[in-house]
Protein backbone atom coordinates (compact mmCIF):
# COMPACT_ATOMS: atom_id res chain seq x y z
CA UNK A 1 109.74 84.22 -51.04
CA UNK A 2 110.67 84.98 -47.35
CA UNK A 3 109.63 82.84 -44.58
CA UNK A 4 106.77 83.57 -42.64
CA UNK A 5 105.74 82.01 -39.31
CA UNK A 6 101.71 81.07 -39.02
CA UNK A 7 99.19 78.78 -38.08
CA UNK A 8 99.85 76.27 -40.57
CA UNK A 9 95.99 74.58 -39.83
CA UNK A 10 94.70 77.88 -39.31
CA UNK A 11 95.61 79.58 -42.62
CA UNK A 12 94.96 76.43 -44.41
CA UNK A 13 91.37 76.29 -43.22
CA UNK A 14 90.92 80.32 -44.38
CA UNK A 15 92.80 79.21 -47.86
CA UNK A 16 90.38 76.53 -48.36
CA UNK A 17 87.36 78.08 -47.03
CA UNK A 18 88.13 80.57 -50.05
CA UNK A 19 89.16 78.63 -52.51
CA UNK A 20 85.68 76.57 -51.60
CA UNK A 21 84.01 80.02 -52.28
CA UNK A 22 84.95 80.25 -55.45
CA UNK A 23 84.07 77.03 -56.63
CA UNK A 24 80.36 77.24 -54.88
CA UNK A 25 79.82 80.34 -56.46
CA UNK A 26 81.25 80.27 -60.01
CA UNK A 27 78.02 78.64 -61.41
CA UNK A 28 79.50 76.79 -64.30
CA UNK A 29 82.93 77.83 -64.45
CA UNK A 30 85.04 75.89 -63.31
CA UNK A 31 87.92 78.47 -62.99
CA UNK A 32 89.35 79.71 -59.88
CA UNK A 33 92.97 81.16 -59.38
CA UNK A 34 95.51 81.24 -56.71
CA UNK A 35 98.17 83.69 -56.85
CA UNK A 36 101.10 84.28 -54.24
CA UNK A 37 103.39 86.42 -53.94
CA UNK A 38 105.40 88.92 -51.60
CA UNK A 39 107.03 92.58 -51.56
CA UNK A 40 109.43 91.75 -49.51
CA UNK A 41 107.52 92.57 -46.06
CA UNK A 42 104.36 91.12 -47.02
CA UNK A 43 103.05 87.68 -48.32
CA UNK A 44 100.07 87.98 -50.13
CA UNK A 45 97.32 85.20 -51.12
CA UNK A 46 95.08 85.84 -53.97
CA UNK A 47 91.84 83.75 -54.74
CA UNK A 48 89.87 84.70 -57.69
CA UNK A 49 86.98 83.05 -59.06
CA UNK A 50 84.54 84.22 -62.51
CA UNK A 51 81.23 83.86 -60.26
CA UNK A 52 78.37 85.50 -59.74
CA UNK A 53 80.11 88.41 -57.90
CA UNK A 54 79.40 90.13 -54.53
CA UNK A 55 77.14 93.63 -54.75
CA UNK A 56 78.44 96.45 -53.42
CA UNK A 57 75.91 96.90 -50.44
CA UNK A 58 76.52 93.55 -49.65
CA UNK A 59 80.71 93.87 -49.73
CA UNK A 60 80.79 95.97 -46.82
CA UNK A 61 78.69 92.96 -44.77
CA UNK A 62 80.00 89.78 -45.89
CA UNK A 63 82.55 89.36 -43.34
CA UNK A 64 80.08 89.60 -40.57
CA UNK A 65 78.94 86.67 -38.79
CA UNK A 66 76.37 84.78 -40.03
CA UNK A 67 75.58 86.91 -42.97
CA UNK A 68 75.02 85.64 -46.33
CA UNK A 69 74.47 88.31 -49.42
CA UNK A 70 70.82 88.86 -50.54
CA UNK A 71 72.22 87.33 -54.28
CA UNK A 72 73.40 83.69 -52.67
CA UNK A 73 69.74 83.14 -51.75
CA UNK A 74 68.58 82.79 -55.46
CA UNK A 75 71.29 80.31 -56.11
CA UNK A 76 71.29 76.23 -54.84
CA UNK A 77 74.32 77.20 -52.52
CA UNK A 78 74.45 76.03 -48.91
CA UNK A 79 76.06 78.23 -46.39
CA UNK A 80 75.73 79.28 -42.67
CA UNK A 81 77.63 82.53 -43.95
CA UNK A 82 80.50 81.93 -40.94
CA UNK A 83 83.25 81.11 -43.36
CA UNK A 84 84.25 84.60 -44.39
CA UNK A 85 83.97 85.70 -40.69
CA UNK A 86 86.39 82.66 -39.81
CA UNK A 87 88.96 83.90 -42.41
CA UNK A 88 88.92 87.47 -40.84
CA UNK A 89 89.79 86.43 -37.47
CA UNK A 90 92.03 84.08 -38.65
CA UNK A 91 94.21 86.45 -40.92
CA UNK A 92 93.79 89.13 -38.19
CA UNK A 93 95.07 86.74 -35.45
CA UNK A 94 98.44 86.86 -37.98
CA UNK A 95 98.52 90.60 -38.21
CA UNK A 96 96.88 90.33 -41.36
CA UNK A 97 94.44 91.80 -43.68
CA UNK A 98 91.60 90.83 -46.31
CA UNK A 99 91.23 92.57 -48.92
CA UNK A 100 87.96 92.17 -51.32
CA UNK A 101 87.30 93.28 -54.99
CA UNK A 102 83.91 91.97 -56.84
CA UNK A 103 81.29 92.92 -59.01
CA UNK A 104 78.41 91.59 -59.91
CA UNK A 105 78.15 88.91 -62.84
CA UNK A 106 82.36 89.32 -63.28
CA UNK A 107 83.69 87.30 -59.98
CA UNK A 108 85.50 88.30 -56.99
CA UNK A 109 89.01 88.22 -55.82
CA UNK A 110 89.58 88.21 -52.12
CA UNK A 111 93.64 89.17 -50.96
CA UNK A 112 94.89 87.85 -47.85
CA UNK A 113 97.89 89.78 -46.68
CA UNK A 114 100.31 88.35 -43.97
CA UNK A 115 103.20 90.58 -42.37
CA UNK A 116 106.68 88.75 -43.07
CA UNK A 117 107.98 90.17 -39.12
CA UNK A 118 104.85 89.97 -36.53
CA UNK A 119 104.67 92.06 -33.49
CA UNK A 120 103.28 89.35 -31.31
CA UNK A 121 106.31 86.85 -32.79
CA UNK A 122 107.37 84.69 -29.93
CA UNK A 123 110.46 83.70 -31.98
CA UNK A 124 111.39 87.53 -31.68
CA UNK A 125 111.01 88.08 -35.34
């Protein structure tokens, strides 16, 4: 695996706020994965859960501050729906990406990706 230089707090509070995700929302499994790995220029961070899924109208909102998908509010799950909108502008803040797959009733899996070389490097790299 290369190096890469982040926020070691920062991208540890977007890890767990994921990985916390998945276990709020799995409703009796207890499974969640993490997966890394890297293509060389990329590191990539993979959280996947077998929860109650994301529906596709609300995929293309659940990033957005404060917002919480219409299927959350039949479950016993707290939220103030600012986590997912944390990990954006944290990952984003790296030069990064997130990525989201889910469907309904089958889990989701949300990618981070993180550049190996940063414009905004102050070491240069």
């Amino acid at each position: 695996m290369p190096k890469v230089f982040v926020d070691k707090e920062a991208i540890s509070r977007a890890l767990f706020n994921l990985l916390d995700n998945a276990f709020k929302y799995s409703e009796g499994s207890l499974n969640a994965y993490l997966r890394v790995w890297s293509d060389g220029e990329n590191i990539f961070l993979e959280v996947k859960d077998e929860g109650i899924g994301i529906s596709k109208q609300d995929q293309a909102k659940i990033f957005e501050k404060f917002y919480r998908s219409g299927d959350v509010h039949h479950t016993s799950v707290k939220g103030s729906g600012i986590g997912l909108t944390l990990v954006t502008h944290i990952i984003k803040a790296h030069e990064g990406d997130v990525l989201l797959e889910s469907e309904l009733g089958k889990g989701t899996k949300v990618t981070i990706r993180l550049p190996v070389k940063r414009k905004k490097d102050k070491r240069g790299g």
